[in-house]
PDB file of N, CA and C in Angstrom:
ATOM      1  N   UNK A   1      22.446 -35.900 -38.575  1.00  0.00           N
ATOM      2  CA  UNK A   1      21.857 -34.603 -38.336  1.00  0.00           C
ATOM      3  C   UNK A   1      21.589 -34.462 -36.839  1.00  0.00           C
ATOM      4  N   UNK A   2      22.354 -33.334 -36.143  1.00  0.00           N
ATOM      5  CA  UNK A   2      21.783 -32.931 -34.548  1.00  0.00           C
ATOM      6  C   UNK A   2      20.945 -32.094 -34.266  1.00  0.00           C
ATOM      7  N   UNK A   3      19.792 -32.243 -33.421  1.00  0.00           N
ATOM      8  CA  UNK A   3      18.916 -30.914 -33.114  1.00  0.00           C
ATOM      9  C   UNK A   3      19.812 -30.431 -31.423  1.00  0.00           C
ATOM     10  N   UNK A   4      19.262 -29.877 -31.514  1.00  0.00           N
ATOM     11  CA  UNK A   4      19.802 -29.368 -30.099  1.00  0.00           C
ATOM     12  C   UNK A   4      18.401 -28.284 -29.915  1.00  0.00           C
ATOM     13  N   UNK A   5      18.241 -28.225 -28.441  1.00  0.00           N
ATOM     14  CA  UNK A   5      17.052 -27.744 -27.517  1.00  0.00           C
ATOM     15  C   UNK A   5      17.661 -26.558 -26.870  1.00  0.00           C
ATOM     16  N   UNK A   6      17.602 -25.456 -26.617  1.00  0.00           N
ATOM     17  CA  UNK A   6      18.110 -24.534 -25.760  1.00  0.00           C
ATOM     18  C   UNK A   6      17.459 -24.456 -24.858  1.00  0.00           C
ATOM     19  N   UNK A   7      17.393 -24.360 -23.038  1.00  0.00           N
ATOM     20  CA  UNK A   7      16.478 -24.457 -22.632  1.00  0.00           C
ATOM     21  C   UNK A   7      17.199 -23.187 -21.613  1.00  0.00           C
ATOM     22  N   UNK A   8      16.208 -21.575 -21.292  1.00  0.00           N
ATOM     23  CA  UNK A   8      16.916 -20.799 -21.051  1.00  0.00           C
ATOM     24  C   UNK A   8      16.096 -20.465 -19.313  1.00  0.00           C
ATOM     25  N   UNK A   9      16.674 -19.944 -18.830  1.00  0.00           N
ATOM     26  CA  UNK A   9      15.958 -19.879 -17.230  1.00  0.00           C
ATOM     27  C   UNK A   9      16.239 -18.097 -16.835  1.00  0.00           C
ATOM     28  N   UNK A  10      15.005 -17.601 -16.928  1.00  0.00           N
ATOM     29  CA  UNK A  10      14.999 -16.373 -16.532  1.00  0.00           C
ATOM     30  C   UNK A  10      14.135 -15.530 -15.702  1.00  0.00           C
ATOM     31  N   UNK A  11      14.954 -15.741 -14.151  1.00  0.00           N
ATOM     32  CA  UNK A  11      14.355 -15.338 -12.787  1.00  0.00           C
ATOM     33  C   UNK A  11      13.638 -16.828 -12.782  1.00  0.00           C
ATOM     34  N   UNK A  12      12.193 -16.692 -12.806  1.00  0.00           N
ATOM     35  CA  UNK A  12      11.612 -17.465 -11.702  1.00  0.00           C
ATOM     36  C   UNK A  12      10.628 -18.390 -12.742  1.00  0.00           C
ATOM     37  N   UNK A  13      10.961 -18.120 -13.884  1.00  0.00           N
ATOM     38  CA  UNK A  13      10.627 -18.608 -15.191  1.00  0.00           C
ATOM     39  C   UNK A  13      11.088 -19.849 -16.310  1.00  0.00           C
ATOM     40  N   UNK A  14      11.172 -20.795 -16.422  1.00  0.00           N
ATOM     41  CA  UNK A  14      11.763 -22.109 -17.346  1.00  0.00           C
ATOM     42  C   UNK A  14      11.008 -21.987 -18.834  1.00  0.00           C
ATOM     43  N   UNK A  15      11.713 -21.799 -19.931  1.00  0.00           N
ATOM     44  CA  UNK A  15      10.969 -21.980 -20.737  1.00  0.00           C
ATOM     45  C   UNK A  15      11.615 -23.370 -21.504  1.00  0.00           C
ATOM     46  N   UNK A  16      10.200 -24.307 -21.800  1.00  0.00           N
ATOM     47  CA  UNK A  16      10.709 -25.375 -22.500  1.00  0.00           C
ATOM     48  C   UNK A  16      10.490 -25.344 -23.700  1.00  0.00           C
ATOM     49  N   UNK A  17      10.166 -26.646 -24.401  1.00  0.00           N
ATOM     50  CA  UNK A  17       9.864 -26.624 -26.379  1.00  0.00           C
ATOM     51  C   UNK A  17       8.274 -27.297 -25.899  1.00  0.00           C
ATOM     52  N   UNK A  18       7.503 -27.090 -26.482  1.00  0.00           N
ATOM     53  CA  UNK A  18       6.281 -27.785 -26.922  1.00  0.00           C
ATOM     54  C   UNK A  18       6.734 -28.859 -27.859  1.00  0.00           C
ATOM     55  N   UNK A  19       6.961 -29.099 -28.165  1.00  0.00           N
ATOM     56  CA  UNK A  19       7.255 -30.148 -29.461  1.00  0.00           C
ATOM     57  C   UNK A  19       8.931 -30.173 -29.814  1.00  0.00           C
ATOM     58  N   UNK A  20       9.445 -31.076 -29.215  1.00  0.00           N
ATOM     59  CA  UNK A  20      11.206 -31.277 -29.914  1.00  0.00           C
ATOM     60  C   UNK A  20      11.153 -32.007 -31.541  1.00  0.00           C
ATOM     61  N   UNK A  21       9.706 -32.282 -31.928  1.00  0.00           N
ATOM     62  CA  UNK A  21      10.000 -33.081 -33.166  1.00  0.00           C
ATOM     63  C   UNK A  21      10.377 -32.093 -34.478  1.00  0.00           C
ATOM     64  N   UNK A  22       9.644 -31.046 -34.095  1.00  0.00           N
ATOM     65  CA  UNK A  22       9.941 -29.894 -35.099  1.00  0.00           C
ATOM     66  C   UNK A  22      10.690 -29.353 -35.201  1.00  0.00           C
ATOM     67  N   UNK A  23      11.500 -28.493 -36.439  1.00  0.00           N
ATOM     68  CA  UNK A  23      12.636 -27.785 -36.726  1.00  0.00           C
ATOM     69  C   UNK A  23      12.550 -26.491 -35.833  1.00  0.00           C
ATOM     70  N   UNK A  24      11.240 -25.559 -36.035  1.00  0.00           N
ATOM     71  CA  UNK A  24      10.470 -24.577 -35.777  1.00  0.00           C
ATOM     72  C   UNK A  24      10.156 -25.017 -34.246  1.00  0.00           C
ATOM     73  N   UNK A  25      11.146 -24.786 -33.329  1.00  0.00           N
ATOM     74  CA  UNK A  25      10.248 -25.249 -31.783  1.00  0.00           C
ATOM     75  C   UNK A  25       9.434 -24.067 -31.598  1.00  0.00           C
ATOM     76  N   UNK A  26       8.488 -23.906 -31.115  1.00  0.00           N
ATOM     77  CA  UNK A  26       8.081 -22.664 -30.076  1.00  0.00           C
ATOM     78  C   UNK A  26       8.288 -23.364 -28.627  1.00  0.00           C
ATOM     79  N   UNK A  27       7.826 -22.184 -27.956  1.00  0.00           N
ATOM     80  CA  UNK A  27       8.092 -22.417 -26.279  1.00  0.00           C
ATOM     81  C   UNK A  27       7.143 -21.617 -25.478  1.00  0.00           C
ATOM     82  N   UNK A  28       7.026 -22.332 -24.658  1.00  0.00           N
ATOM     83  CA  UNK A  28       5.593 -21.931 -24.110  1.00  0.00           C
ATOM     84  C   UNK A  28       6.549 -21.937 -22.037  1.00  0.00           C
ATOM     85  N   UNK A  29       5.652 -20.656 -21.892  1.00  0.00           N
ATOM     86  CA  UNK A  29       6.663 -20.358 -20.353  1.00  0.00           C
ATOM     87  C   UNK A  29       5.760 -21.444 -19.108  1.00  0.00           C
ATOM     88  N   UNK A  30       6.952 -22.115 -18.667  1.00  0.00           N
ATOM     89  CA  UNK A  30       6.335 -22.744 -17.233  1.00  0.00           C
ATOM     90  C   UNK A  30       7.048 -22.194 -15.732  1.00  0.00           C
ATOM     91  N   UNK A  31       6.058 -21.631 -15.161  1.00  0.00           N
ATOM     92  CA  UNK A  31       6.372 -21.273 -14.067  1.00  0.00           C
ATOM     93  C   UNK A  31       6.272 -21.957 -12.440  1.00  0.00           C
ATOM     94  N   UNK A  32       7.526 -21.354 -11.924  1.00  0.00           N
ATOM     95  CA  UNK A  32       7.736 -22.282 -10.837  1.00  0.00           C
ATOM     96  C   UNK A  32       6.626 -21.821  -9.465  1.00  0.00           C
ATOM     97  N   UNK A  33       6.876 -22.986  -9.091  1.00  0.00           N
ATOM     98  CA  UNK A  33       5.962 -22.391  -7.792  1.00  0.00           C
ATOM     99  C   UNK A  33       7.007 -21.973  -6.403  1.00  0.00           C
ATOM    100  N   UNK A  34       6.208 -21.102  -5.863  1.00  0.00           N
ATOM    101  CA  UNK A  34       7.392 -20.437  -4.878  1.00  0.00           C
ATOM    102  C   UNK A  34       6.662 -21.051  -3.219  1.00  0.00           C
ATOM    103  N   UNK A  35       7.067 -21.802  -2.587  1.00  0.00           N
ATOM    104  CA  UNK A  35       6.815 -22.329  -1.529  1.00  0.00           C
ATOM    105  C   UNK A  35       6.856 -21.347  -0.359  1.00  0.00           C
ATOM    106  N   UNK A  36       5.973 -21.260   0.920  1.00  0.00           N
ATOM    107  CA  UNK A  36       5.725 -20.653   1.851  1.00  0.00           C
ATOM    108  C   UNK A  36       7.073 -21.469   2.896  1.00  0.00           C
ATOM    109  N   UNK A  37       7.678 -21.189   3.475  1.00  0.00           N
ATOM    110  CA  UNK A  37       8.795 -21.668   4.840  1.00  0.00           C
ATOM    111  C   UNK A  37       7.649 -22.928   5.638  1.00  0.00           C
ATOM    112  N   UNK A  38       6.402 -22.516   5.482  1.00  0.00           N
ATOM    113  CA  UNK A  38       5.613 -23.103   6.534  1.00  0.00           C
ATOM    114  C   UNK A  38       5.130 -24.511   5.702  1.00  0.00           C
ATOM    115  N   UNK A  39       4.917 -24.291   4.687  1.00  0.00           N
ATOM    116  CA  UNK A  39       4.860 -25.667   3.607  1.00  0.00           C
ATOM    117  C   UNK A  39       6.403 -26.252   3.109  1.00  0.00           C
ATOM    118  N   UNK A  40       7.260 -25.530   3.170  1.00  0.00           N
ATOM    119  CA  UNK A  40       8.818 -26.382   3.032  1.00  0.00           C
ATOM    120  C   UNK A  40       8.958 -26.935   4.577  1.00  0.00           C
ATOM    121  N   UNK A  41       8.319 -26.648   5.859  1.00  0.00           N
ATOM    122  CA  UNK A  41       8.398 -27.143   7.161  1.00  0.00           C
ATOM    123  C   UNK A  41       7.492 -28.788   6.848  1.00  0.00           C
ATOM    124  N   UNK A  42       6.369 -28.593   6.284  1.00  0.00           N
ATOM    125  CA  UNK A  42       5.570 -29.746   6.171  1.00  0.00           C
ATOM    126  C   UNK A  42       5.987 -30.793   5.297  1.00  0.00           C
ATOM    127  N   UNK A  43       6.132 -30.171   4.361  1.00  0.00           N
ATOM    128  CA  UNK A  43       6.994 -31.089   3.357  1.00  0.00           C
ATOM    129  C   UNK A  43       8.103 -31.744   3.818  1.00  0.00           C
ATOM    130  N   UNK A  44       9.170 -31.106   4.393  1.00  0.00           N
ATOM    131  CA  UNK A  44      10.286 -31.584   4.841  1.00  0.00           C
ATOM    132  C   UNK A  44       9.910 -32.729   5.792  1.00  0.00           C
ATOM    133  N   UNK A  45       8.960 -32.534   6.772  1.00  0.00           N
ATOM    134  CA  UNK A  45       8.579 -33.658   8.136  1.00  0.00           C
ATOM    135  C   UNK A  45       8.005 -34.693   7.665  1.00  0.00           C
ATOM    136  N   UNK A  46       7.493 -34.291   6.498  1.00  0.00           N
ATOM    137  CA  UNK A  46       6.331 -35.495   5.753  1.00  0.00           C
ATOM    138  C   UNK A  46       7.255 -36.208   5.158  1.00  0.00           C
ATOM    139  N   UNK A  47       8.242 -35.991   4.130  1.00  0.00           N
ATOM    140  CA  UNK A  47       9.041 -36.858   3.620  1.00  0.00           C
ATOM    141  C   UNK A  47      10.103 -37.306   4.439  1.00  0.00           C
ATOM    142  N   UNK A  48      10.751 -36.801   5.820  1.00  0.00           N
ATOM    143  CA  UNK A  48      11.206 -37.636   6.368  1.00  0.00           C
ATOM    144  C   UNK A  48      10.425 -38.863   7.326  1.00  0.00           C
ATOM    145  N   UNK A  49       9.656 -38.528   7.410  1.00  0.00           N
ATOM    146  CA  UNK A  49       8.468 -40.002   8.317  1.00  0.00           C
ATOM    147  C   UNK A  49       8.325 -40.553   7.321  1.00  0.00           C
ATOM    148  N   UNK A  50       7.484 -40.580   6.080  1.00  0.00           N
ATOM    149  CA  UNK A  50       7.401 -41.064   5.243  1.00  0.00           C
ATOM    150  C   UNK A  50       8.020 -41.022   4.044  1.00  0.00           C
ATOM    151  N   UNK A  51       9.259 -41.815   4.025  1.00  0.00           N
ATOM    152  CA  UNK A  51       9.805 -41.814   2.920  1.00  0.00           C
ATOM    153  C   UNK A  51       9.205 -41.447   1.535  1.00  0.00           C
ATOM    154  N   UNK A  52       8.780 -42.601   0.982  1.00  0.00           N
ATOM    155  CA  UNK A  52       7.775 -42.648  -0.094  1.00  0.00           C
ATOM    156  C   UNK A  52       6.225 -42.563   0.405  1.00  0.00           C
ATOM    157  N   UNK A  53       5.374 -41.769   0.486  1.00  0.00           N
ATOM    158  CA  UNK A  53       4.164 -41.324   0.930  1.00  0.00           C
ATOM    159  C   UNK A  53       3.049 -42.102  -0.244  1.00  0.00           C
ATOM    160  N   UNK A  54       2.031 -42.577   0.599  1.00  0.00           N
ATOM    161  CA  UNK A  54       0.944 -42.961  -0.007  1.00  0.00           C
ATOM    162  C   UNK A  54       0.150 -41.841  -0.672  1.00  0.00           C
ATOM    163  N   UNK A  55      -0.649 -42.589  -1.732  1.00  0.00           N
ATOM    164  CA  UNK A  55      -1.270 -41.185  -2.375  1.00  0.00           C
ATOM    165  C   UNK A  55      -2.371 -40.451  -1.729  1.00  0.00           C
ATOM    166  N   UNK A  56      -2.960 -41.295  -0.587  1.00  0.00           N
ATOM    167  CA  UNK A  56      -3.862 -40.536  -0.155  1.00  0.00           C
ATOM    168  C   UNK A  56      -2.597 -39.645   1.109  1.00  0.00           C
ATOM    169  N   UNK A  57      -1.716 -39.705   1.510  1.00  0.00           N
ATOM    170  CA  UNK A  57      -0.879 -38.918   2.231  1.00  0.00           C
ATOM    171  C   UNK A  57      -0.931 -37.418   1.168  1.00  0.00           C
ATOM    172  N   UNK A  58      -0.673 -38.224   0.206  1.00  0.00           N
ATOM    173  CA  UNK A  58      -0.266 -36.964  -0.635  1.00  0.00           C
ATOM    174  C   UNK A  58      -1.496 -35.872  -1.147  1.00  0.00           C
ATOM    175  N   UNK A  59      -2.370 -36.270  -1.482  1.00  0.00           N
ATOM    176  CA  UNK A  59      -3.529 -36.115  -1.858  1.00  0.00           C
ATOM    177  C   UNK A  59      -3.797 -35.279  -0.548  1.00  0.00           C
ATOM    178  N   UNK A  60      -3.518 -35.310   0.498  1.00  0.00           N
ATOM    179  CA  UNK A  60      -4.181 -34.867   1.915  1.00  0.00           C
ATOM    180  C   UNK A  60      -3.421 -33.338   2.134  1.00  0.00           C
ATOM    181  N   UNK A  61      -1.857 -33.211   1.644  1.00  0.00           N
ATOM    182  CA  UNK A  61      -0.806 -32.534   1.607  1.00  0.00           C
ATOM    183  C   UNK A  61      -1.306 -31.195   1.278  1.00  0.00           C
ATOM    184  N   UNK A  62      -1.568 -31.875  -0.323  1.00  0.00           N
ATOM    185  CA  UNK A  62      -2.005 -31.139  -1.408  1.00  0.00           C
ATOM    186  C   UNK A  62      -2.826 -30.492  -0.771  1.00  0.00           C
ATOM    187  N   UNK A  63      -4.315 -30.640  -0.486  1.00  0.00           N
ATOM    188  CA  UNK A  63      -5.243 -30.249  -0.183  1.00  0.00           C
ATOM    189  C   UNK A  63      -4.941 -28.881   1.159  1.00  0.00           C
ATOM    190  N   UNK A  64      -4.344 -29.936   2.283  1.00  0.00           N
ATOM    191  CA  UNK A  64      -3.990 -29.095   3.293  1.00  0.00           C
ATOM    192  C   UNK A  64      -3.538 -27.375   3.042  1.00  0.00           C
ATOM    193  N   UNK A  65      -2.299 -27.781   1.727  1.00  0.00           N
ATOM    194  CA  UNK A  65      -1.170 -26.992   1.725  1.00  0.00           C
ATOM    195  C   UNK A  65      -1.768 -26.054   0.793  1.00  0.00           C
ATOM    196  N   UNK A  66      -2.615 -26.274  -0.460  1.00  0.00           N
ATOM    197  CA  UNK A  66      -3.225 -25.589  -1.160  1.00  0.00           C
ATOM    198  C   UNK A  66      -2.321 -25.432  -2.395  1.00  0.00           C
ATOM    199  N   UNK A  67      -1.977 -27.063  -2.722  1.00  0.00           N
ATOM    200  CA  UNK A  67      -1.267 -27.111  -3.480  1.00  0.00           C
ATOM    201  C   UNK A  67      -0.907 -28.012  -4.671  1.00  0.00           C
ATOM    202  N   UNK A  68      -0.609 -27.962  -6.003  1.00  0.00           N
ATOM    203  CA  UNK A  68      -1.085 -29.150  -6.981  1.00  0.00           C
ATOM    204  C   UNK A  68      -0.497 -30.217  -6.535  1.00  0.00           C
ATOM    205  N   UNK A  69      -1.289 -31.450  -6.769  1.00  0.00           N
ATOM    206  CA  UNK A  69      -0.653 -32.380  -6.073  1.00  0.00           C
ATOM    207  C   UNK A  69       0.753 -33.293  -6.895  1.00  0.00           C
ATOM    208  N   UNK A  70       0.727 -32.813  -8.073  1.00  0.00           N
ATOM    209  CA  UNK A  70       2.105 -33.229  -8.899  1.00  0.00           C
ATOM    210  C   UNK A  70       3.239 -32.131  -8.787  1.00  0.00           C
ATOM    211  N   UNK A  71       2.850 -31.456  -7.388  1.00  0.00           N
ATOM    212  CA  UNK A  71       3.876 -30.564  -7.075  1.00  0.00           C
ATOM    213  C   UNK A  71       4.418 -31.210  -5.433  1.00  0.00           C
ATOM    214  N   UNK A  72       3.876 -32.172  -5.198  1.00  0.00           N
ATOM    215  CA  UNK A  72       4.289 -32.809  -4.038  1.00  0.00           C
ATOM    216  C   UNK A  72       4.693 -34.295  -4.526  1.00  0.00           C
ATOM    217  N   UNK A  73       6.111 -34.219  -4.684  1.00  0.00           N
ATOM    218  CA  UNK A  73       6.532 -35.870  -4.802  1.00  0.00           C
ATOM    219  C   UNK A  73       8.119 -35.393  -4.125  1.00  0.00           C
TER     220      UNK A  73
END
């Protein structure tokens, strides 16, 4: 037996499954975040000096940038 997941992208919107165990998925909308030029400037300088960034680097980012910090890796 195959399930299969449809996962559909519309504009600026991803919708995933809450639960793949069920026949009945629902889907619940996750939205993207849209970055400022001036935080893709920081980001970009930060991950090239620091490859892999410590968490308090990151943690500092976040804060700076005004931004979740599981949105900076």
């Amino acid at each position: 037996e195959h399930h299969f997941v449809l996962f559909m992208v519309l504009e600026a919107e991803t919708l995933v499954p809450t639960s793949e165990s069920k026949p009945n998925i629902i889907y619940k909308k996750r939205s993207r975040i849209q970055y400022t030029q001036q935080q893709l400037d920081i980001l970009e300088w930060t991950f090239q000096r620091y490859h892999y960034p410590a968490v308090d680097i990151v943690d500092n980012l976040a804060e700076e940038l005004k931004l979740p910090t599981q949105k900076i890796s």
